[in-house]
Protein backbone atom coordinates (compact mmCIF):
# COMPACT_ATOMS: atom_id res chain seq x y z
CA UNK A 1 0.00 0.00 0.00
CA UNK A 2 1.62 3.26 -0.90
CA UNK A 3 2.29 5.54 1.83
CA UNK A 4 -0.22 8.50 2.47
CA UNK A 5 1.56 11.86 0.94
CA UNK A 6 2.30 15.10 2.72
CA UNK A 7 -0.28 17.46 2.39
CA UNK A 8 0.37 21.10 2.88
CA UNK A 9 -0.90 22.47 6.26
CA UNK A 10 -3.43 24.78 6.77
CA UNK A 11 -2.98 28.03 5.33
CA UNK A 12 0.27 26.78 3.43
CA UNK A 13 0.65 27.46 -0.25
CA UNK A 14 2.30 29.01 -2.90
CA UNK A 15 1.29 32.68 -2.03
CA UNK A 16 2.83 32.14 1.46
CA UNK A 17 5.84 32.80 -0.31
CA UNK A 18 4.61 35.83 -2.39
CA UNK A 19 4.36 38.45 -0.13
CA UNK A 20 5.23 42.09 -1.52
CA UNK A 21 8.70 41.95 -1.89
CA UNK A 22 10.47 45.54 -1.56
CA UNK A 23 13.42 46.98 -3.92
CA UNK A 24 16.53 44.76 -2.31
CA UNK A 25 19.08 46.84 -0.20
CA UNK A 26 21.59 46.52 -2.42
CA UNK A 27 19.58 47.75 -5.55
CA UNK A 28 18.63 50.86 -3.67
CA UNK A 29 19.29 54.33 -5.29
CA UNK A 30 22.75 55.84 -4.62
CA UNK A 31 23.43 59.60 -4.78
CA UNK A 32 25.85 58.48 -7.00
CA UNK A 33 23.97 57.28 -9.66
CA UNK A 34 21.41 60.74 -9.20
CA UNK A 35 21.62 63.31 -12.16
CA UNK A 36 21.13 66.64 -10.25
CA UNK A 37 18.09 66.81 -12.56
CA UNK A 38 17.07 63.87 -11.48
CA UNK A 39 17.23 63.57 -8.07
CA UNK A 40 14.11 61.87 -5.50
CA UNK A 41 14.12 60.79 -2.45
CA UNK A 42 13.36 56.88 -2.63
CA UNK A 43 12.92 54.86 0.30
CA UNK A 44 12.22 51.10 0.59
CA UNK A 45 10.73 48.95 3.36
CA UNK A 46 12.31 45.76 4.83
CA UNK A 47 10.73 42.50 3.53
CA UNK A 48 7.36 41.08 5.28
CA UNK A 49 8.96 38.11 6.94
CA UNK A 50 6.95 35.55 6.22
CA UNK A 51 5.33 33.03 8.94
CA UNK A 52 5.33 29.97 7.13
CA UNK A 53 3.68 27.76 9.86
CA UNK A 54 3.08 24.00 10.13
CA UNK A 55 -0.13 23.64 12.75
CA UNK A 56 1.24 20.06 13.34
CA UNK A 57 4.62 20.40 13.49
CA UNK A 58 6.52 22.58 15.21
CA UNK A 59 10.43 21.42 15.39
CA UNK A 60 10.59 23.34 18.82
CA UNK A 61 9.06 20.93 20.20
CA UNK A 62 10.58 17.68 18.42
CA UNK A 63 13.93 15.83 18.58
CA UNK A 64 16.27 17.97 17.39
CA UNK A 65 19.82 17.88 17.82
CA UNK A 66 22.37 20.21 18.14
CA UNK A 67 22.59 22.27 14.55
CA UNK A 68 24.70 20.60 12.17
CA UNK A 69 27.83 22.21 11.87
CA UNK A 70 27.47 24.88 14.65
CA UNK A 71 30.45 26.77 14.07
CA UNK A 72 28.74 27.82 10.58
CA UNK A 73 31.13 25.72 8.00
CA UNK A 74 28.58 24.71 5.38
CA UNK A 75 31.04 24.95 2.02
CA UNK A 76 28.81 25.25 -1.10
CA UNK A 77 29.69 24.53 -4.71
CA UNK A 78 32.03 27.17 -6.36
CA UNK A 79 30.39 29.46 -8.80
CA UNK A 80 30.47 27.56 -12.60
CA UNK A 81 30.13 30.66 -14.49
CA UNK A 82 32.96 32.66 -12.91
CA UNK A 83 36.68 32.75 -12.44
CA UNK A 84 37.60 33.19 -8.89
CA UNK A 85 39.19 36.18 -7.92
CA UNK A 86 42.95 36.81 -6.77
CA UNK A 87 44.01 39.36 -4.12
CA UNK A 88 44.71 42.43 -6.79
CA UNK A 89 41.81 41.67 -8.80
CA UNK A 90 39.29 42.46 -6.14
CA UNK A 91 40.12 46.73 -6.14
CA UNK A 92 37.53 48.49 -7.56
CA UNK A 93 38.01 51.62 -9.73
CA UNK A 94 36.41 54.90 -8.51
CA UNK A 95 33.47 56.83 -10.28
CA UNK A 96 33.93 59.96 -11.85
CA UNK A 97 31.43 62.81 -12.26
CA UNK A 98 33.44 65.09 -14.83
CA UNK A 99 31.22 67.60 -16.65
CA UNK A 100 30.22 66.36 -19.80
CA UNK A 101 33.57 67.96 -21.87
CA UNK A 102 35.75 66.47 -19.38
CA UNK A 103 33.70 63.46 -19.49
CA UNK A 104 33.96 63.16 -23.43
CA UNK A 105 38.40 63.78 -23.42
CA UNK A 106 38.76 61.40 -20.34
CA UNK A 107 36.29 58.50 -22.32
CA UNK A 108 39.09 58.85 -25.52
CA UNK A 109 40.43 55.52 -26.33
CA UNK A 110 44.16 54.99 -25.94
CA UNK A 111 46.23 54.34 -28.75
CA UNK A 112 45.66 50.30 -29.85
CA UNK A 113 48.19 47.93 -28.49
CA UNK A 114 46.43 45.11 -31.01
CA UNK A 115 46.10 45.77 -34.66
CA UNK A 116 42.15 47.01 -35.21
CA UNK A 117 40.14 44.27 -36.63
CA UNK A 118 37.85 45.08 -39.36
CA UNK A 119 34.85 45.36 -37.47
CA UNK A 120 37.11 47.65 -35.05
CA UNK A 121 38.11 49.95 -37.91
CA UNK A 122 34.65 49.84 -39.34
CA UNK A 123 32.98 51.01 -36.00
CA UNK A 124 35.72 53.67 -35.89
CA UNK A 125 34.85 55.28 -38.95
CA UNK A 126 30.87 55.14 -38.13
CA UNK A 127 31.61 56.79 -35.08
CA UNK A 128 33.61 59.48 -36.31
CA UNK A 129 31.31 60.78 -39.36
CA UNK A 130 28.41 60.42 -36.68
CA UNK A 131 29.96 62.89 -33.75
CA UNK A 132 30.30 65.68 -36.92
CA UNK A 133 26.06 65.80 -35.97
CA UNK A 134 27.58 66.15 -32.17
CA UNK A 135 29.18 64.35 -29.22
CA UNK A 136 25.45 63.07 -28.47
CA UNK A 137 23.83 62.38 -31.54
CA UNK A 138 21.31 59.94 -30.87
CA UNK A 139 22.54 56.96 -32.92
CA UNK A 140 25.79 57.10 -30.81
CA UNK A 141 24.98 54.76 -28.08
CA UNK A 142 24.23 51.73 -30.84
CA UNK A 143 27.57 52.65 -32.44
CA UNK A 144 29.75 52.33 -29.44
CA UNK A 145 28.17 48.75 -28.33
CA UNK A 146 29.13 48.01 -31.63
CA UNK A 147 32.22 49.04 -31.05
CA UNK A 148 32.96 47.18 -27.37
CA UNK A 149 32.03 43.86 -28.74
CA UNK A 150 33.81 44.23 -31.35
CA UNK A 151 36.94 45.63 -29.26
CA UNK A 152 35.66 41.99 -26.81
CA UNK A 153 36.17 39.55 -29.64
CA UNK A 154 40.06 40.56 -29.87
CA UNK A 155 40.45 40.62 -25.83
CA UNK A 156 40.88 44.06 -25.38
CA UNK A 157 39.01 44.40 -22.56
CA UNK A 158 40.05 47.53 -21.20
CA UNK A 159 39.70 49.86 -24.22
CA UNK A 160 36.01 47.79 -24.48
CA UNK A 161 35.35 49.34 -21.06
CA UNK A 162 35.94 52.89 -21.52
CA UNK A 163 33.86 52.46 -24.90
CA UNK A 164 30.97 50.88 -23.05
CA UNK A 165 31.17 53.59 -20.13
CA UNK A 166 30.83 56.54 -22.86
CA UNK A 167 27.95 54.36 -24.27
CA UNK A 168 25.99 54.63 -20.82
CA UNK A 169 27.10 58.41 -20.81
CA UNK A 170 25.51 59.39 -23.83
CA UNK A 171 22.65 57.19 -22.92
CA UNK A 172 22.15 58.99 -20.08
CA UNK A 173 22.21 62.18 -21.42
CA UNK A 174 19.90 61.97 -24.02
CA UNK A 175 17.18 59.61 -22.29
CA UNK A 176 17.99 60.05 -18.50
CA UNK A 177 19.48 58.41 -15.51
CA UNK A 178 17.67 55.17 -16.15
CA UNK A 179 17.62 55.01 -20.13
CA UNK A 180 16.53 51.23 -21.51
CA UNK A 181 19.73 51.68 -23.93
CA UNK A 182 22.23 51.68 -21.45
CA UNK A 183 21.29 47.69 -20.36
CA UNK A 184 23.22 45.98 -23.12
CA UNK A 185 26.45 48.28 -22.22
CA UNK A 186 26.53 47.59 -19.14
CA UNK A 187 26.13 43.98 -19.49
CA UNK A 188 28.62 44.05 -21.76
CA UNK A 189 30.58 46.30 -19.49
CA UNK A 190 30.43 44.02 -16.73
CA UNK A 191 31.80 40.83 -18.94
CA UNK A 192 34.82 43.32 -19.65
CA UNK A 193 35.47 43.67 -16.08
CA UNK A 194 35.31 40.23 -15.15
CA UNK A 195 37.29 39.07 -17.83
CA UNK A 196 40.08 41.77 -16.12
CA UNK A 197 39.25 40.19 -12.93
CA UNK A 198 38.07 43.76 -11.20
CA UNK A 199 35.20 41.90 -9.49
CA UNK A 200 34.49 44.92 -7.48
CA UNK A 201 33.33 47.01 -10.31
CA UNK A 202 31.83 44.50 -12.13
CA UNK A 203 29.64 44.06 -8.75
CA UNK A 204 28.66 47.89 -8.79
CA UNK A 205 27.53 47.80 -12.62
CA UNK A 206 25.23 45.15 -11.45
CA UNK A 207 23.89 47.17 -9.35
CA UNK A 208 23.54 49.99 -11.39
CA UNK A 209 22.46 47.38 -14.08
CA UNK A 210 19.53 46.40 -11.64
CA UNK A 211 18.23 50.15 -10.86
CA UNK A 212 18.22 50.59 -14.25
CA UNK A 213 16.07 46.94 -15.51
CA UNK A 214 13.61 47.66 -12.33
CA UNK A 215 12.62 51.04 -14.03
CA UNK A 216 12.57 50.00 -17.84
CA UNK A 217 11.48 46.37 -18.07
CA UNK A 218 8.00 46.11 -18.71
CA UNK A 219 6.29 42.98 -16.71
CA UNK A 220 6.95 39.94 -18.88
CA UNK A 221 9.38 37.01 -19.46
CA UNK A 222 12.43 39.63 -19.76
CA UNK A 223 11.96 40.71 -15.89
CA UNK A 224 12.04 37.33 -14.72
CA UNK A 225 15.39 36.48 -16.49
CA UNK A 226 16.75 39.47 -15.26
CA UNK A 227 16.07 38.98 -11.82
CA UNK A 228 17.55 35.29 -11.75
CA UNK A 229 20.24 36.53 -12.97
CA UNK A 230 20.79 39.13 -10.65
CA UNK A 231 20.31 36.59 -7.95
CA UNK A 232 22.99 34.37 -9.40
CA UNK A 233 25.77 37.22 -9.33
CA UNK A 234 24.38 38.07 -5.64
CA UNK A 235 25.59 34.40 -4.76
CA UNK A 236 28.66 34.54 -7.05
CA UNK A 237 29.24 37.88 -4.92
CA UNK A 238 28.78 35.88 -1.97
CA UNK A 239 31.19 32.93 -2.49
CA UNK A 240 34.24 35.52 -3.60
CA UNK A 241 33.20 37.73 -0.54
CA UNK A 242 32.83 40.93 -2.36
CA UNK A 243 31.67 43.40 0.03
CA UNK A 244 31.84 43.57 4.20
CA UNK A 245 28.13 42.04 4.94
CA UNK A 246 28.17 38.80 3.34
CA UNK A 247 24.83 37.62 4.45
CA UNK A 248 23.28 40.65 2.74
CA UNK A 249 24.18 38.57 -0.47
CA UNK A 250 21.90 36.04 1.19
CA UNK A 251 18.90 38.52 1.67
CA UNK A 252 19.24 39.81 -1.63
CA UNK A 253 19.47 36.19 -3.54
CA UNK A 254 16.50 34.99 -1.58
CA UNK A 255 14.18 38.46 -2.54
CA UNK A 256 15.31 38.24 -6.24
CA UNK A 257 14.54 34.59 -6.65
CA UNK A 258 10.96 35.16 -4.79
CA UNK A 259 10.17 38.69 -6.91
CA UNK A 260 10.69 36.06 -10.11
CA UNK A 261 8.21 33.47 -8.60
CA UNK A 262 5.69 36.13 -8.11
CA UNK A 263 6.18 37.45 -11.54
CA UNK A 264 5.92 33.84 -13.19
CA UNK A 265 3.33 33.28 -10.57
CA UNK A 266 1.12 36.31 -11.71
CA UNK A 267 1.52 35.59 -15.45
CA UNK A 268 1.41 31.98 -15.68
CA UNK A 269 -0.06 30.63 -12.58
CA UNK A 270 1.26 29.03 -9.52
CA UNK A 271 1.37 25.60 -10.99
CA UNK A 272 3.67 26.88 -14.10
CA UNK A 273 6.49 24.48 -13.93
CA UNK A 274 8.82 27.54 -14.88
CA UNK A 275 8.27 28.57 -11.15
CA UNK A 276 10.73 25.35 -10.55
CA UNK A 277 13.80 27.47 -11.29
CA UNK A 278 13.37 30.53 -8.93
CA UNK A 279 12.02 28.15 -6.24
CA UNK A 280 15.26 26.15 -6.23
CA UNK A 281 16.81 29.25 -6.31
CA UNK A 282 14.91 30.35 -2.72
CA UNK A 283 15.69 26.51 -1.04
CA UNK A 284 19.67 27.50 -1.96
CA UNK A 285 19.22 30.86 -0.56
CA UNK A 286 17.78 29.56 2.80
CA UNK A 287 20.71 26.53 3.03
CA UNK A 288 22.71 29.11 2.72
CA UNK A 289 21.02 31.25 5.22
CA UNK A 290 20.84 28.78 7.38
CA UNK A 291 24.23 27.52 7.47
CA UNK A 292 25.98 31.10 7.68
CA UNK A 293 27.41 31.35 10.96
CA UNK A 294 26.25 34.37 12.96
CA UNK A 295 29.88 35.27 14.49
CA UNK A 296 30.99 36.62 11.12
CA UNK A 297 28.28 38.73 11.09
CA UNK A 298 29.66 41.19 13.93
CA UNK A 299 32.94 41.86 12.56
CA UNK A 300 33.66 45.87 11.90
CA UNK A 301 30.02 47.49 12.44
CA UNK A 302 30.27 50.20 15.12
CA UNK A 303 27.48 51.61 17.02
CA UNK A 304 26.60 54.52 14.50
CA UNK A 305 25.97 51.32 11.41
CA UNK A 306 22.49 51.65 11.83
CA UNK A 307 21.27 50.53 8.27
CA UNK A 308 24.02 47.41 8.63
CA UNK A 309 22.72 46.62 11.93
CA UNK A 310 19.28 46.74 10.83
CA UNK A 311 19.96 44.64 8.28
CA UNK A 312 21.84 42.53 10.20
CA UNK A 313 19.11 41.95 12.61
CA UNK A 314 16.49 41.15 9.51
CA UNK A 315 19.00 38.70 8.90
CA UNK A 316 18.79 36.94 11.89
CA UNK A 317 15.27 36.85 11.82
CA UNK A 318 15.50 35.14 8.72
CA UNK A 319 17.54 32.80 10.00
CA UNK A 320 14.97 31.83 12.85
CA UNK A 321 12.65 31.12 10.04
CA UNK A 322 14.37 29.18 8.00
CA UNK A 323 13.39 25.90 8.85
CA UNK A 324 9.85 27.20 8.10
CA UNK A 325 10.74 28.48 4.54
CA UNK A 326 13.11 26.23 3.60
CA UNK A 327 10.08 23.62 4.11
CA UNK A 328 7.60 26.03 2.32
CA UNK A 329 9.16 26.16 -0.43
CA UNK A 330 10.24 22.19 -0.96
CA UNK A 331 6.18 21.88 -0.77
CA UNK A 332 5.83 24.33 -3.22
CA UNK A 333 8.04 22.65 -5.59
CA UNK A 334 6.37 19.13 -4.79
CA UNK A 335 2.75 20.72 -5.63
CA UNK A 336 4.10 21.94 -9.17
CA UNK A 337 5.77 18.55 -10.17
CA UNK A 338 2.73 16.56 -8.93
CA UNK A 339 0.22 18.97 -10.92
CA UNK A 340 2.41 18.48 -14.07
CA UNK A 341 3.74 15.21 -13.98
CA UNK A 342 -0.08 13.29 -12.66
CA UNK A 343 1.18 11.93 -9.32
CA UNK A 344 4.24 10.16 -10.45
CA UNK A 345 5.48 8.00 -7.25
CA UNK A 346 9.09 8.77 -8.46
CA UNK A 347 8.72 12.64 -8.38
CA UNK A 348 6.88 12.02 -5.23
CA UNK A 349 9.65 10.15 -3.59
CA UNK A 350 12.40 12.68 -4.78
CA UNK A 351 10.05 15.24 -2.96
CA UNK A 352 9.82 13.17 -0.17
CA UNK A 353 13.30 12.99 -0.17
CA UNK A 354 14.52 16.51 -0.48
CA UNK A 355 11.94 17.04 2.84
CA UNK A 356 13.75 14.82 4.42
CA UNK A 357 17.18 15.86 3.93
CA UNK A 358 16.16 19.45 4.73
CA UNK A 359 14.82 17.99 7.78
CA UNK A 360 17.98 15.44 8.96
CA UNK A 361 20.89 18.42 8.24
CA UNK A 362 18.48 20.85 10.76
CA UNK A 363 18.61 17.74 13.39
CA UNK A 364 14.89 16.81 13.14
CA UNK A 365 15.47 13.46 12.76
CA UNK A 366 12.41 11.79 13.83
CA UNK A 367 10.59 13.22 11.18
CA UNK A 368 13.24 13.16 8.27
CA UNK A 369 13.19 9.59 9.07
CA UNK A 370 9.39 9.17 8.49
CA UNK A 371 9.79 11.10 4.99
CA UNK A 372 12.78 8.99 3.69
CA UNK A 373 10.21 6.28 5.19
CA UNK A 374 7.57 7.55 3.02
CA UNK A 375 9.74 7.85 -0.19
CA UNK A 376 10.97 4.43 -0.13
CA UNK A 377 7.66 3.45 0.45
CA UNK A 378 6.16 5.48 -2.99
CA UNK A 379 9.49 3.48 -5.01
CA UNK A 380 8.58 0.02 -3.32
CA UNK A 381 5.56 -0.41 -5.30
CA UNK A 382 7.01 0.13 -9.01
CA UNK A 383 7.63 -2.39 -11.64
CA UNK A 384 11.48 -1.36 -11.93
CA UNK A 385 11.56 -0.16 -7.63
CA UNK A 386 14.96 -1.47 -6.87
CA UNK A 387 16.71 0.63 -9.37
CA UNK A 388 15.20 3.92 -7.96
CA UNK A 389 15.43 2.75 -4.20
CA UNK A 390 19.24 2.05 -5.22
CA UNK A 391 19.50 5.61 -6.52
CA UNK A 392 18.10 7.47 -3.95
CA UNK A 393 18.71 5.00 -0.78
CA UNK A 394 21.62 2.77 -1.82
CA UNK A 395 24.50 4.77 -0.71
CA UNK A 396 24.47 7.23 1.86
CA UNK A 397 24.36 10.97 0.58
CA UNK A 398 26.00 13.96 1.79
CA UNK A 399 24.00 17.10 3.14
CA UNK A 400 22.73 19.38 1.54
CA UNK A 401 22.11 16.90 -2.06
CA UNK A 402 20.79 19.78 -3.69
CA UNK A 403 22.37 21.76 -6.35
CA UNK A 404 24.14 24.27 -5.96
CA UNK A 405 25.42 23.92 -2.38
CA UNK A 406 26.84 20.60 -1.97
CA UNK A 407 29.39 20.75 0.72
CA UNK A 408 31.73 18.12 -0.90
CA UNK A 409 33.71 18.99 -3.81
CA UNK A 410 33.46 15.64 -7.09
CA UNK A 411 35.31 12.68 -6.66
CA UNK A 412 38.13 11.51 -8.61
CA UNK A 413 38.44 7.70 -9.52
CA UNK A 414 41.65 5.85 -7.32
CA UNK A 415 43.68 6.31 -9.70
CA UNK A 416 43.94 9.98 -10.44
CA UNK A 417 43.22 10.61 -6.58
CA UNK A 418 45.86 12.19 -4.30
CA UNK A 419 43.29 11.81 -1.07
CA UNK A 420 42.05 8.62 -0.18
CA UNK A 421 39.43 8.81 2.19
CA UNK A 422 37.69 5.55 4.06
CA UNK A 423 34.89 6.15 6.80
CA UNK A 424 31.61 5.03 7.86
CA UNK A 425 28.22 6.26 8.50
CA UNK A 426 25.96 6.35 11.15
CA UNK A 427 21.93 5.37 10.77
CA UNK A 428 21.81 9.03 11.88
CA UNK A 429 23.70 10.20 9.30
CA UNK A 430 27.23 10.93 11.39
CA UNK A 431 30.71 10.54 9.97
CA UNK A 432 32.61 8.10 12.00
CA UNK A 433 36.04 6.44 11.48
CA UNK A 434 38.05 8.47 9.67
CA UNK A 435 41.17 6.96 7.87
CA UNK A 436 43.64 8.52 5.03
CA UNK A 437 44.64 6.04 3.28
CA UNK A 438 48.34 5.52 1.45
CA UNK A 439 50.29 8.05 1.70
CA UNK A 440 49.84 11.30 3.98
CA UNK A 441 51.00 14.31 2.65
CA UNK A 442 49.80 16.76 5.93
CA UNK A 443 51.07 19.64 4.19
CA UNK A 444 48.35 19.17 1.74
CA UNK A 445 45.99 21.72 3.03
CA UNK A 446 43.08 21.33 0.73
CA UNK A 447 43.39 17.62 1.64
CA UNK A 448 43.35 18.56 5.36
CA UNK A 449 40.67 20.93 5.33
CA UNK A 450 38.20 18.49 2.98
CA UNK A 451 38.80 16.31 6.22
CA UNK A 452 37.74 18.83 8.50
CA UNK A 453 34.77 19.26 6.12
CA UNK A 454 33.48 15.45 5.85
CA UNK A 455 33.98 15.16 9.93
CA UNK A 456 31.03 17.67 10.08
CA UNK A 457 28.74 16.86 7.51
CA UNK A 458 25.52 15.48 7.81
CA UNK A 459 24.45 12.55 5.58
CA UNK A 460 21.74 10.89 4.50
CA UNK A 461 21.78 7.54 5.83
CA UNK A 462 21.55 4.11 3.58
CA UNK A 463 18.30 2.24 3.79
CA UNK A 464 17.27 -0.62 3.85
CA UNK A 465 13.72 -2.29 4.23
CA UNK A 466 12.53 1.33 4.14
CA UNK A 467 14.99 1.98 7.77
CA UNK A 468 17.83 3.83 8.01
CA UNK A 469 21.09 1.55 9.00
CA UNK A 470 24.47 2.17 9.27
CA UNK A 471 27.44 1.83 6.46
CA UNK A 472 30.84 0.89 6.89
CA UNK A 473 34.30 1.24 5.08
CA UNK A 474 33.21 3.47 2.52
CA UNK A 475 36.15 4.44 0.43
CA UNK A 476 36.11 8.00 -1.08
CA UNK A 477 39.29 9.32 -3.42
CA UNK A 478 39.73 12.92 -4.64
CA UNK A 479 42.49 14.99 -6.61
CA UNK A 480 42.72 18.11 -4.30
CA UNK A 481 45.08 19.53 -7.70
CA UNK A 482 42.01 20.20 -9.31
CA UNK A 483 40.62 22.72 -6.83
């Protein structure tokens, strides 16, 4: 008999998660970015924190261990789409406010170091016949984004920059602070910097870049790419600690990701499986928020840092309710795949699952137990159940086994491996037995620190007959050289 699914409690849904979301802090006009023709005052509440609420089940009052990793080590997957930084390449470059004559000699290219490709040369001589109309002719802006990609395609990154900056200037100037045109040059601006490694700009253009889509972007499908992918950079941001208040990354990477679902939400419905994205979005923002550890958050803000300590303390807050959210928004996602895939056991049990891991790395074992109980039970009844139950159950799992913040890095096979790991794991999903195999090297310190790592993470047990049990000698190899 298959097991009874989770229903959501009463009052849960989809719109839980919806509330009015406010302009994030970090998008939040700057005099510096105010023409003085321009200029408002804008102000911006803090986010409704939401009271996601289970009426029968309240992990206050359950078996709950000590948190998981209490001294706030939870190391996430690196960033895919970016290099890391180095040391030098995290200095940002300070903005000028010339007048516009000034602005217009200090935006003059330097002389080439590379010979000028065709399309450079081309864009050259467009650009000179069309400032004999004026240094702002209209068509100018189009003409100088020609010109930075074209100046991007031979690597000369720096010259693209000061080509895409004049491009927002004359943007500006024509069609105000917040002119549609300028979005492509900055994007492109921001690729520039990257590719330089100045992260630090690059993260104010995004900024800038955001103020800018908020006011121009009609509602539509173009919004809601925009603001995933201002969420990603807000984690990239996060993981090369750019900036002194780290968990504000987290605040703004869970509001970005939620503003998407409610646009999706409003325009296709909240069963649109397109909501699927931002929502796993908002489950890695609250791992995250939950695992950040709140003595980092102190450092270097005196008494007078109001606005840091206020946000500071809405982070906190957020960080009470996290088991709450984190939960709301796994049902959410299990809602949407059951509507659209017709109550497939299999998307049930990975549902089932994901509860249940979000459940065993907060401690609430009891209960994470039950759901693994109740997934293996949905896979039991299947034609082909032992390959599925083997997938999900056959090998223990570290915590989180969600994209995008596993705390283990790949592994290597034995024999490309400089690290080989054997341990066990407890039926409550504890790291026991520790051995390095072969040869030690304890100068290795990506070798010793992975150990460090494994010693306090959480797994999801094995199971068998739907219970979990405990798993000796497994034998783990990785090549730290390829970190």
């Amino acid at each position: 008999m298959r097991a009874t699914k989770y229903t959501k409690p009463s009052g849960l849904c989809l719109l839980s998660l919806l509330l009015v979301v406010a302009t994030p802090a970090f998008a939040q006009e700057s005099e510096s970015d105010v023409l003085p023709a321009d200029r408002a005052s804008v102000t911006a509440e803090d986010v409704e924190v939401v009271d996601v609420v289970d009426e029968n089940e309240n992990p206050g009052d359950s078996d709950v261990d000590e948190p998981i990793n209490a001294d706030g080590e939870r190391d996430a997957e690196p960033p895919e789409d970016l290099p890391l930084p180095t040391a030098a390449s995290t200095t940002a470059s300070p903005a000028s406010s010339a007048a516009p004559e000034q602005a217009q000699q200090d935006d003059q290219l330097d002389a080439p170091t590379i010979a000028d490709s065709a399309d450079v040369a081309a864009f050259r001589q467009a650009i000179d016949s069309t400032e004999a109309d004026g240094a702002y002719a209209e068509t100018l802006s189009e003409q100088l984004l020609g010109l930075g990609l074209a100046l991007q395609r031979q690597d000369r990154h720096a010259e693209a920059i000061k080509v895409f900056k004049r491009g927002v200037h004359v943007a500006r100037i024509n069609n105000g602070l917040y002119a549609g045109e300028q979005v492509p040059m900055l994007q492109s601006e921001i690729v520039s910097h990257i590719a330089t490694g100045d992260y630090l700009e690059a993260d104010e253009r995004q900024t800038y870049l955001y103020r800018v889509q908020e006011r121009t972007m009609s509602f539509g499908e173009e919004r809601t790419i925009a603001l995933m992918q201002q969420a990603r950079w807000q984690r990239q941001a996060y993981d090369m600690g750019l900036g002194e208040q780290s968990f504000a990354r987290l605040l703004n990477m869970w509001d970005l990701y939620r503003l998407a679902v409610t646009d999706i939400s409003e325009r296709e419905g909240e069963t649109s499986p397109n909501l699927l994205k931002p929502l796993a979005g908002m489950l890695q923002s609250q791992y995250l928020i939950a695992g950040f550890s709140k003595q980092t958050t102190d450092g270097g803000l005196s008494a007078t840092d109001l606005t840091a300590r206020q946000d500071q303390s809405r982070f906190f807050a957020y960080q009470r309710e996290s088991y709450k959210r984190g939960q709301a928004v796994i049902r959410a996602m299990y809602d949407i795949e059951q509507f659209n895939n017709g109550n497939d056991p299999v998307t049930a049990a990975k549902s089932l699952t994901l509860l249940g891991d979000w459940m065993l790395w907060h401690g609430v074992k009891e209960r994470a137990y039950k759901s693994y109980t109740e997934a293996f039970t949905e896979l039991a009844a299947l034609d082909d159940a032992q390959v599925h139950i083997e997938r999900l159950f056959g090998q223990p799992a570290p915590l989180p086994d969600f994209e995008g913040v596993r705390p283990l890095p790949p592994r290597s096979s034995a024999n490309e491996a400089d690290l080989l790991l054997e341990f066990g794991v407890t039926p409550g999903g504890r790291v026991v037995d520790i051995v390095r195999q072969g040869e030690v090297d304890d100068s290795n310190s990506q070798a010793n620190r992975l150990v460090r790592v494994l010693r306090k993470t959480r797994f999801r047990p094995r199971l068998e007959d739907g219970e979990p049990v405990a798993t000796e000698k497994l034998n783990w190899a990785y090549d730290t050289t390829q970190w």
